[in-house]
PDB file of N, CA and C in Angstrom:
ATOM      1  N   UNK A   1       0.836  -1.178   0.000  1.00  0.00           N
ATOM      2  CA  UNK A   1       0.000   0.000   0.000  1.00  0.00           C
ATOM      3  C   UNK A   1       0.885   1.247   0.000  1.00  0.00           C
ATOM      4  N   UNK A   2       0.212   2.421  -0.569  1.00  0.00           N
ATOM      5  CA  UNK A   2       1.394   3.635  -1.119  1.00  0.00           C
ATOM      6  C   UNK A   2       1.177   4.495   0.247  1.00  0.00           C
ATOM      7  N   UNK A   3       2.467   5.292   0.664  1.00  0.00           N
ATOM      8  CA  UNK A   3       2.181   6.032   1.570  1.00  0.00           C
ATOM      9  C   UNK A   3       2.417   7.852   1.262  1.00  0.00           C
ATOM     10  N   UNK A   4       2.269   8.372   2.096  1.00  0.00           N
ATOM     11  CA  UNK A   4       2.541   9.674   1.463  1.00  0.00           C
ATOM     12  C   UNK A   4       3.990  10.395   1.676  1.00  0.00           C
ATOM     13  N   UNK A   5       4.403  10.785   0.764  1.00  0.00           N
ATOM     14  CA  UNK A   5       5.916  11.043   0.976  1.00  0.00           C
ATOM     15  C   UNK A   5       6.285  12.361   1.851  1.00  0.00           C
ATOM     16  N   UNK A   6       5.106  13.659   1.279  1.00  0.00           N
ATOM     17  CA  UNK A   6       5.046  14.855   1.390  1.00  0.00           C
ATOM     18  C   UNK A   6       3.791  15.860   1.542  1.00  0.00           C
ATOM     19  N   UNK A   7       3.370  16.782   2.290  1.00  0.00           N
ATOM     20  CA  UNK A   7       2.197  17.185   1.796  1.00  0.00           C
ATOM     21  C   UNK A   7       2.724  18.628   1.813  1.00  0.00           C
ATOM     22  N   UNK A   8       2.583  18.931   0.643  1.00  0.00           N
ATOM     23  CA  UNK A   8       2.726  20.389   0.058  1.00  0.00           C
ATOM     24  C   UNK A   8       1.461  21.537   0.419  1.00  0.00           C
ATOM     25  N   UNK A   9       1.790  22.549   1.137  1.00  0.00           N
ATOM     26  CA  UNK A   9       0.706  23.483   1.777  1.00  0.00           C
ATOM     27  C   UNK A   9       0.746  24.994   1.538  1.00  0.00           C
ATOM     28  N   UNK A  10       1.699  25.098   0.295  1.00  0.00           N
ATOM     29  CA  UNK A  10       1.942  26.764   0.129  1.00  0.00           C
ATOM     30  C   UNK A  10       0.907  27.299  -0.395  1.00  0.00           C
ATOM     31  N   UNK A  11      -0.200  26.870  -1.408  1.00  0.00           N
ATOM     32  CA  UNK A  11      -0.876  27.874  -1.509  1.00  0.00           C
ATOM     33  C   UNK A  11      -2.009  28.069  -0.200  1.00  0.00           C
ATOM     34  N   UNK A  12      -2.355  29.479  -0.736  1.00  0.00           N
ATOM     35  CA  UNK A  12      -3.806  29.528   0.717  1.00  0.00           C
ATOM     36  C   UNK A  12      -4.978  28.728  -0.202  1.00  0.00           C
ATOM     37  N   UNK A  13      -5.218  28.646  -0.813  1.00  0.00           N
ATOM     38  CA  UNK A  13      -6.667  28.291  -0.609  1.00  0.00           C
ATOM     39  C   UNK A  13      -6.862  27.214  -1.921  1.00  0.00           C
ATOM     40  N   UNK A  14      -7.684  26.409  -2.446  1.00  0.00           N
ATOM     41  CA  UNK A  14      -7.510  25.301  -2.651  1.00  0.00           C
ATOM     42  C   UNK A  14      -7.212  24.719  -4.084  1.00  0.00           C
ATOM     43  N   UNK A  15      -6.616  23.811  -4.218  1.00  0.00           N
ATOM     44  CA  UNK A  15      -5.953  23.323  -5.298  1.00  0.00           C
ATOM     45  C   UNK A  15      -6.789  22.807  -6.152  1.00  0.00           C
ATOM     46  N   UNK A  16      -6.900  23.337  -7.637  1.00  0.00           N
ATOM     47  CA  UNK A  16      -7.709  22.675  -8.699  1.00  0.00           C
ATOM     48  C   UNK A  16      -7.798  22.623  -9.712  1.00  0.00           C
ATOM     49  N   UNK A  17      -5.756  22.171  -9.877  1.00  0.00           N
ATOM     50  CA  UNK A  17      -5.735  21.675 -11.236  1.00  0.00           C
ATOM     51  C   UNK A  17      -4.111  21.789 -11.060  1.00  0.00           C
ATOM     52  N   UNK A  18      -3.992  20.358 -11.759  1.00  0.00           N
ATOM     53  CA  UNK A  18      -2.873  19.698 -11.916  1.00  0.00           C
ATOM     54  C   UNK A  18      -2.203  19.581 -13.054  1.00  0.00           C
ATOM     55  N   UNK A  19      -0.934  19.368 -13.152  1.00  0.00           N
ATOM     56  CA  UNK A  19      -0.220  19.641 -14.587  1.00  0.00           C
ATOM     57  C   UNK A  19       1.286  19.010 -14.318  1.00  0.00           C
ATOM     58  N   UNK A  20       1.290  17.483 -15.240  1.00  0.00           N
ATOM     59  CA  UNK A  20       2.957  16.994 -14.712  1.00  0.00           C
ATOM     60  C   UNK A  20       3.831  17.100 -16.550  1.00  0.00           C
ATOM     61  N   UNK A  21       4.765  17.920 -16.184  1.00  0.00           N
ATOM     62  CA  UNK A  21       5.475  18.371 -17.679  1.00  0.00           C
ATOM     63  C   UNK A  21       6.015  17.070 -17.927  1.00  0.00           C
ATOM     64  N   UNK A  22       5.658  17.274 -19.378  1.00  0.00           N
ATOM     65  CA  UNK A  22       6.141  15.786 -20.149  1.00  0.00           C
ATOM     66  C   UNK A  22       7.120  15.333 -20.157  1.00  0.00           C
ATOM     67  N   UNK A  23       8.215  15.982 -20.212  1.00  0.00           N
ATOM     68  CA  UNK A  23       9.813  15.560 -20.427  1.00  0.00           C
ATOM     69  C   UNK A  23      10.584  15.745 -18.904  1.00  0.00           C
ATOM     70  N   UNK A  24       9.927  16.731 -18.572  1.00  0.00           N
ATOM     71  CA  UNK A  24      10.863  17.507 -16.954  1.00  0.00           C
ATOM     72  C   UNK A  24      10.550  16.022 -15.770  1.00  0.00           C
ATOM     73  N   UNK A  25      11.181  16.641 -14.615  1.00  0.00           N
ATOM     74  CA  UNK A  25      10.336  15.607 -13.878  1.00  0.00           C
ATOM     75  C   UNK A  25      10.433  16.945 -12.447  1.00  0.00           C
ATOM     76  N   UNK A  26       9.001  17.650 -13.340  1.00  0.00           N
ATOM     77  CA  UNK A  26       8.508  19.067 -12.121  1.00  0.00           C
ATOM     78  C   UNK A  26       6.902  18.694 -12.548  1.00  0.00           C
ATOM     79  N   UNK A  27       6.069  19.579 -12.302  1.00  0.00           N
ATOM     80  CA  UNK A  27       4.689  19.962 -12.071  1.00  0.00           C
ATOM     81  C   UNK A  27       4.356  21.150 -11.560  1.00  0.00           C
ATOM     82  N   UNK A  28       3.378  21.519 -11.933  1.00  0.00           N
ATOM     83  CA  UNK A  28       2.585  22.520 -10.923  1.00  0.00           C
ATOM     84  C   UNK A  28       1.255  22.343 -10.593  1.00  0.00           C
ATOM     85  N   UNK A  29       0.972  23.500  -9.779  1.00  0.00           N
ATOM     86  CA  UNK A  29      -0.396  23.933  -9.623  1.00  0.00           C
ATOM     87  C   UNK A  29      -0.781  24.565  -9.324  1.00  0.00           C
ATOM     88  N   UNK A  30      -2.423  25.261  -9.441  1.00  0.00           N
ATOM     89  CA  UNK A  30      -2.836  25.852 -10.096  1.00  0.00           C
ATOM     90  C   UNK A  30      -3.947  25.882  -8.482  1.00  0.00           C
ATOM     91  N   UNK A  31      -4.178  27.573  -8.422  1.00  0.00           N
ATOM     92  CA  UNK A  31      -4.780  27.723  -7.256  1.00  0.00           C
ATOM     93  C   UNK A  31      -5.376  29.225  -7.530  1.00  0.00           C
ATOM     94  N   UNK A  32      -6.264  30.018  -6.177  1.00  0.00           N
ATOM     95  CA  UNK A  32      -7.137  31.371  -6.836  1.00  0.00           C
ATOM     96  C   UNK A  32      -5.388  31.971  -6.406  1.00  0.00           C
ATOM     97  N   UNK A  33      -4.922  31.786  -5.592  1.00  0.00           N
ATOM     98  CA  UNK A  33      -3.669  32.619  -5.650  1.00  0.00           C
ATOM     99  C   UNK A  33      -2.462  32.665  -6.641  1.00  0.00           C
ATOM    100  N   UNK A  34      -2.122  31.812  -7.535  1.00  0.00           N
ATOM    101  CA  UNK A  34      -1.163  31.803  -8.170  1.00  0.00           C
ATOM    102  C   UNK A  34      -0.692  30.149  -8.567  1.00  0.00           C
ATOM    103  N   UNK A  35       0.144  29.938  -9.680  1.00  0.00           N
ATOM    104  CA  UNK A  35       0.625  28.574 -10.217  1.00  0.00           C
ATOM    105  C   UNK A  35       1.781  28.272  -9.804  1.00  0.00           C
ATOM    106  N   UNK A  36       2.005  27.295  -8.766  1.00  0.00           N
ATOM    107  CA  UNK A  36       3.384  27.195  -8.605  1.00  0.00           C
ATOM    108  C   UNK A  36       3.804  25.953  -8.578  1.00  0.00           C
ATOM    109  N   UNK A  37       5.154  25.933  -8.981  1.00  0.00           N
ATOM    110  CA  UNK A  37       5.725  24.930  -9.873  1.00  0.00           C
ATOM    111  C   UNK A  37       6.968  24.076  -8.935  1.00  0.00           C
ATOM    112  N   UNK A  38       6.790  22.850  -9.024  1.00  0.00           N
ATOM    113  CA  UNK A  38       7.575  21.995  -7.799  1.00  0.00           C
ATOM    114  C   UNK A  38       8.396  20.500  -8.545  1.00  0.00           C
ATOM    115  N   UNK A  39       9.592  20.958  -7.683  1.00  0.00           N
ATOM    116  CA  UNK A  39      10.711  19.433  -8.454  1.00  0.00           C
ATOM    117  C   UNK A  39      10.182  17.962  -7.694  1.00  0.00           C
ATOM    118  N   UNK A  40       9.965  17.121  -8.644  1.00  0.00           N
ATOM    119  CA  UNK A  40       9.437  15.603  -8.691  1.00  0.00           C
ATOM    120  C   UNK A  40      11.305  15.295  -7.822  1.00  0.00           C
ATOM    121  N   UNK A  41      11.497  13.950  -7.557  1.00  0.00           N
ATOM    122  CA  UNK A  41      10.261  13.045  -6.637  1.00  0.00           C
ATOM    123  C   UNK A  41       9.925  13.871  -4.875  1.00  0.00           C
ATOM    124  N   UNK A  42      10.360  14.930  -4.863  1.00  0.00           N
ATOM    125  CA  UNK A  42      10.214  15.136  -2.684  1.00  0.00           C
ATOM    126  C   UNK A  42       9.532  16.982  -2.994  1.00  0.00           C
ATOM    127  N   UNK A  43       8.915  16.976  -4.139  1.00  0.00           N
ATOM    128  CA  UNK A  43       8.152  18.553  -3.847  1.00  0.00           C
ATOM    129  C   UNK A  43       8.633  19.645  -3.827  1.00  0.00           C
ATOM    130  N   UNK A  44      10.404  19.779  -4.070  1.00  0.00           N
ATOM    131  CA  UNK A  44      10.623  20.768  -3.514  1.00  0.00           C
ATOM    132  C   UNK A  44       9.684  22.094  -4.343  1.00  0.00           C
ATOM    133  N   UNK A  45       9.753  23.679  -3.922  1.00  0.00           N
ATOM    134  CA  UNK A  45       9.025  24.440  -4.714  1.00  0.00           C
ATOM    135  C   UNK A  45      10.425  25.087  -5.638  1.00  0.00           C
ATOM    136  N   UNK A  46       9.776  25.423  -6.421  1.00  0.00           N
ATOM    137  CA  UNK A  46      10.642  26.399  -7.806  1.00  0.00           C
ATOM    138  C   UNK A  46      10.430  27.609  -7.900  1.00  0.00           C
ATOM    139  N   UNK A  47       9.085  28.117  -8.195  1.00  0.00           N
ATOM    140  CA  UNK A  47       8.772  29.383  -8.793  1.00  0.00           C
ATOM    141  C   UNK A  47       7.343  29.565  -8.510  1.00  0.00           C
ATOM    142  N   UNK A  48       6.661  30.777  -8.302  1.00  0.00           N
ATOM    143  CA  UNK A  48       5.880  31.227  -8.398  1.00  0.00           C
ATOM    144  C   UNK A  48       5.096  31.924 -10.024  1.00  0.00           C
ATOM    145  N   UNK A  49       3.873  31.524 -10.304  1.00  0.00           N
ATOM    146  CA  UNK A  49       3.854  32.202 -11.650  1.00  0.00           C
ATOM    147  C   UNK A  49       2.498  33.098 -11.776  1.00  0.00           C
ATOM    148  N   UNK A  50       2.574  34.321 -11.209  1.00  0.00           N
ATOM    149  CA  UNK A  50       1.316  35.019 -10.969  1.00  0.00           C
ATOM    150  C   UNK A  50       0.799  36.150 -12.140  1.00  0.00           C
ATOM    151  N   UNK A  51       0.014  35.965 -12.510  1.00  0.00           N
ATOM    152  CA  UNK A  51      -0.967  36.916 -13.515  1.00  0.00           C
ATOM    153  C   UNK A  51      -2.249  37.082 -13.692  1.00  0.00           C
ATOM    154  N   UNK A  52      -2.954  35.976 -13.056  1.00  0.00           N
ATOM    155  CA  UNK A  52      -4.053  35.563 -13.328  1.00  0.00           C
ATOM    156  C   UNK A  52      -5.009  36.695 -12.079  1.00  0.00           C
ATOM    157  N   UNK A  53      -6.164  36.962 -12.246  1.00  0.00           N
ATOM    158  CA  UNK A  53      -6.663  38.063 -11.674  1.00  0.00           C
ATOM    159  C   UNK A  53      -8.287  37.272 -11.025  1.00  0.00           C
ATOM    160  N   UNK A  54      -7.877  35.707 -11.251  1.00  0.00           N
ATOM    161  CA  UNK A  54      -9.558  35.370 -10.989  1.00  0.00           C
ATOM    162  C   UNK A  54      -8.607  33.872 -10.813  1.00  0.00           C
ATOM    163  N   UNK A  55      -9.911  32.950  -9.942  1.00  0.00           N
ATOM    164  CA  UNK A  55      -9.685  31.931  -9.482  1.00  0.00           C
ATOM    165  C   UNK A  55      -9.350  30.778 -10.796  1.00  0.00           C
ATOM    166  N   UNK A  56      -8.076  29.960 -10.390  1.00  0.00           N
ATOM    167  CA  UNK A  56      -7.870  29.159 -11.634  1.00  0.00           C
ATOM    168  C   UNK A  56      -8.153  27.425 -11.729  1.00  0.00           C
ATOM    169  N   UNK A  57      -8.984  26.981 -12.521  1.00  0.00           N
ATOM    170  CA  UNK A  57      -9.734  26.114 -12.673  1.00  0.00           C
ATOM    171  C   UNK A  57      -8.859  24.887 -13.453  1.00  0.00           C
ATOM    172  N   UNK A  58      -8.355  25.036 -14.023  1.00  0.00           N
ATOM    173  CA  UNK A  58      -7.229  24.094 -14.954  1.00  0.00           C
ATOM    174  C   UNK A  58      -6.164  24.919 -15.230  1.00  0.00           C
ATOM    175  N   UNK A  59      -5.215  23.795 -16.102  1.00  0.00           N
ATOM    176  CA  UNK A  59      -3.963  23.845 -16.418  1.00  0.00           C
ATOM    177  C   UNK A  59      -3.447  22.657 -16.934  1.00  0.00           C
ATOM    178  N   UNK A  60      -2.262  22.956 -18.022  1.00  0.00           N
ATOM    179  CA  UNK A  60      -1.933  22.269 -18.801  1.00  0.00           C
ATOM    180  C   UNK A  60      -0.607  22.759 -19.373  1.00  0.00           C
ATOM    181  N   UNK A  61       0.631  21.453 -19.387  1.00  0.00           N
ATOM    182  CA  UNK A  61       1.717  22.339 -20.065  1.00  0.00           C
ATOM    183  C   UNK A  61       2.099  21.286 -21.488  1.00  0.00           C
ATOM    184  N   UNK A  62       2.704  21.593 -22.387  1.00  0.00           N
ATOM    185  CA  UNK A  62       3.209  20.362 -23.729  1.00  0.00           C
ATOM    186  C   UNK A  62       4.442  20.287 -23.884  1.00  0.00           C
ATOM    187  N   UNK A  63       4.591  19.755 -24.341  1.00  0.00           N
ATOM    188  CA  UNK A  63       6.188  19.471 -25.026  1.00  0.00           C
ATOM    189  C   UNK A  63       7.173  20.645 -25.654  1.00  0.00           C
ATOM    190  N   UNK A  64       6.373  21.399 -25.871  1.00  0.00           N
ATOM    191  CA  UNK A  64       6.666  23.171 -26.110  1.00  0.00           C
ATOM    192  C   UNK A  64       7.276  23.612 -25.361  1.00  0.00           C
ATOM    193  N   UNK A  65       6.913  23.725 -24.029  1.00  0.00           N
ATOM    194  CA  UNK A  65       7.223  24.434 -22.570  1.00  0.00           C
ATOM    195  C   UNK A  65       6.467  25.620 -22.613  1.00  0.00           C
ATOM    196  N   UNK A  66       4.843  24.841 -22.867  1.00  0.00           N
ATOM    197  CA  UNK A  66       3.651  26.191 -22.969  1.00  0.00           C
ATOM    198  C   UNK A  66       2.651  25.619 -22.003  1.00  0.00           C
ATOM    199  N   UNK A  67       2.702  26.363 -21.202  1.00  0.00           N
ATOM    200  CA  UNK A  67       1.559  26.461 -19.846  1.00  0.00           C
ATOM    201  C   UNK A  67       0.237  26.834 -20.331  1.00  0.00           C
ATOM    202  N   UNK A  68      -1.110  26.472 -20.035  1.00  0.00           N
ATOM    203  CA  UNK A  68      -2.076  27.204 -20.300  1.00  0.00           C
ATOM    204  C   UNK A  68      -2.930  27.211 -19.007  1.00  0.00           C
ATOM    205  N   UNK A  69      -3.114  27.825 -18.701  1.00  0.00           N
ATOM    206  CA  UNK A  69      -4.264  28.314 -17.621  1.00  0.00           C
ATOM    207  C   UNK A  69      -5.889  28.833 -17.739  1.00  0.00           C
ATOM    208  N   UNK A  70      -6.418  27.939 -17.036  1.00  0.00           N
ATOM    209  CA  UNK A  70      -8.106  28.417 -17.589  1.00  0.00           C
ATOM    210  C   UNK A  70      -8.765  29.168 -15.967  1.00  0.00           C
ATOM    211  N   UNK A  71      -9.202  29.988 -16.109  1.00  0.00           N
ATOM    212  CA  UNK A  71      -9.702  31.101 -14.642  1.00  0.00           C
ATOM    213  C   UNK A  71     -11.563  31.073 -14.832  1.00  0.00           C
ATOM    214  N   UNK A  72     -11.760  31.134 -13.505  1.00  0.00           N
ATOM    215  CA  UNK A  72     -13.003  31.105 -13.612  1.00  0.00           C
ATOM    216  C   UNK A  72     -14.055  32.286 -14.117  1.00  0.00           C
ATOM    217  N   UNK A  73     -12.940  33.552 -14.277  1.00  0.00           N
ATOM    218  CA  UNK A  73     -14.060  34.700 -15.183  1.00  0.00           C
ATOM    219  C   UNK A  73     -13.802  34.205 -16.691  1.00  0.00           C
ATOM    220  N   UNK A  74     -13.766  33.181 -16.898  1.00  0.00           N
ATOM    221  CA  UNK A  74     -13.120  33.095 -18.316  1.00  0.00           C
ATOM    222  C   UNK A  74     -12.359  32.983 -19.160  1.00  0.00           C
ATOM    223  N   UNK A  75     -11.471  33.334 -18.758  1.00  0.00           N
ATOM    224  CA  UNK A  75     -10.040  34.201 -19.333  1.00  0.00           C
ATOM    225  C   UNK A  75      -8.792  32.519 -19.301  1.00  0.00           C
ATOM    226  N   UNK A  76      -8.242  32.289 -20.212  1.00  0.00           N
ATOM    227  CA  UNK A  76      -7.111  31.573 -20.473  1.00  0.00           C
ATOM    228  C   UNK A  76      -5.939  32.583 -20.605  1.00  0.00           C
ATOM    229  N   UNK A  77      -4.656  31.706 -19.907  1.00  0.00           N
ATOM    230  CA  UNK A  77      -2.768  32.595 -19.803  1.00  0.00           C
ATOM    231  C   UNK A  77      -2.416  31.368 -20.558  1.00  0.00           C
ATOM    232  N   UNK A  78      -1.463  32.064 -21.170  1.00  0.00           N
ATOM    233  CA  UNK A  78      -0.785  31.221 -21.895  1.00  0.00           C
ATOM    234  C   UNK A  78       0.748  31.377 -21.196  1.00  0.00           C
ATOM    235  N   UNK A  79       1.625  30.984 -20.760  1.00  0.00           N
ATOM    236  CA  UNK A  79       2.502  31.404 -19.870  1.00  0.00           C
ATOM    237  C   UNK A  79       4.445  30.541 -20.644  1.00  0.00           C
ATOM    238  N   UNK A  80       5.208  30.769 -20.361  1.00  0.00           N
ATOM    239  CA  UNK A  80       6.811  30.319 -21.086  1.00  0.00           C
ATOM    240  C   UNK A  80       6.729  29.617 -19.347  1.00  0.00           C
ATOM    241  N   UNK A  81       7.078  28.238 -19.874  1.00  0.00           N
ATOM    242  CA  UNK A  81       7.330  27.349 -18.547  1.00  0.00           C
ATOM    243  C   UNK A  81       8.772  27.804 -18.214  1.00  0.00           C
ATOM    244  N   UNK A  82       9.709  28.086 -18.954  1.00  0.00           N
ATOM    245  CA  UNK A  82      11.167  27.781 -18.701  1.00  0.00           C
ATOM    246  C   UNK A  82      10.990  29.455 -17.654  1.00  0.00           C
ATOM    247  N   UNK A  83      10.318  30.547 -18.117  1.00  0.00           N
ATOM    248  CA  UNK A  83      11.020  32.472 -17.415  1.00  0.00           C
ATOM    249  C   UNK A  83       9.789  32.733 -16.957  1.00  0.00           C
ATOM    250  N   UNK A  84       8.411  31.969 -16.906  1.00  0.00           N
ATOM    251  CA  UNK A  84       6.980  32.436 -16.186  1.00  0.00           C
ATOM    252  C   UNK A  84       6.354  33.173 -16.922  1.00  0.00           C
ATOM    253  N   UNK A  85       7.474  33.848 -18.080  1.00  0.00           N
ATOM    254  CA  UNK A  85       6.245  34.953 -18.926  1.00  0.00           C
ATOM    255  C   UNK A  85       5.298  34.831 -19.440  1.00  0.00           C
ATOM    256  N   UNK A  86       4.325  35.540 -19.461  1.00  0.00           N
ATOM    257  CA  UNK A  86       2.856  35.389 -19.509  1.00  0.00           C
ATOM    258  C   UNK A  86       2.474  36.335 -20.899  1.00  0.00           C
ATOM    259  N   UNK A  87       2.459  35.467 -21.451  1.00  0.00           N
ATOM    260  CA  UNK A  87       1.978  35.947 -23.131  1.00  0.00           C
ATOM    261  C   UNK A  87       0.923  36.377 -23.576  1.00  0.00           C
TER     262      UNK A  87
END
């Protein structure tokens, strides 16, 4: 049976939506405060990636190193995984 290695608690308020980069071995996620991005296998954190102005509902990154973010007024970020910039 699997146990838990780590429990990650930086954002405030709640997590809802997940994203593991195809080639890297990081992830993020995606919260009303901001996307932040953590090294596989023990969690450590990386970066913060803030732009978004409304609570964020999904996320998704490709083989590109293109983030996309979906917010609950609507609005999709398209974001550079490697510098956070937000396109």
């Amino acid at each position: 049976m699997g146990k838990t290695i780590k429990t990650l608690t930086n954002h405030k308020k709640s997590v809802r939506g997940l994203a593991i980069h195809p080639s890297e071995y990081t992830f993020c996620s995606a919260a009303s405060d901001n996307v932040k991005v953590w090294k596989c296998p023990d969690g450590d954190f990386m970066r913060n990636m803030s732009g978004h102005n409304s609570i964020l509902n999904c996320c998704a990154i490709n083989e590109d190193n293109v983030l996309v973010t979906g917010g609950d007024d609507g609005t999709m970020h398209f974001w550079d995984w490697k510098s956070g910039y937000n396109f």
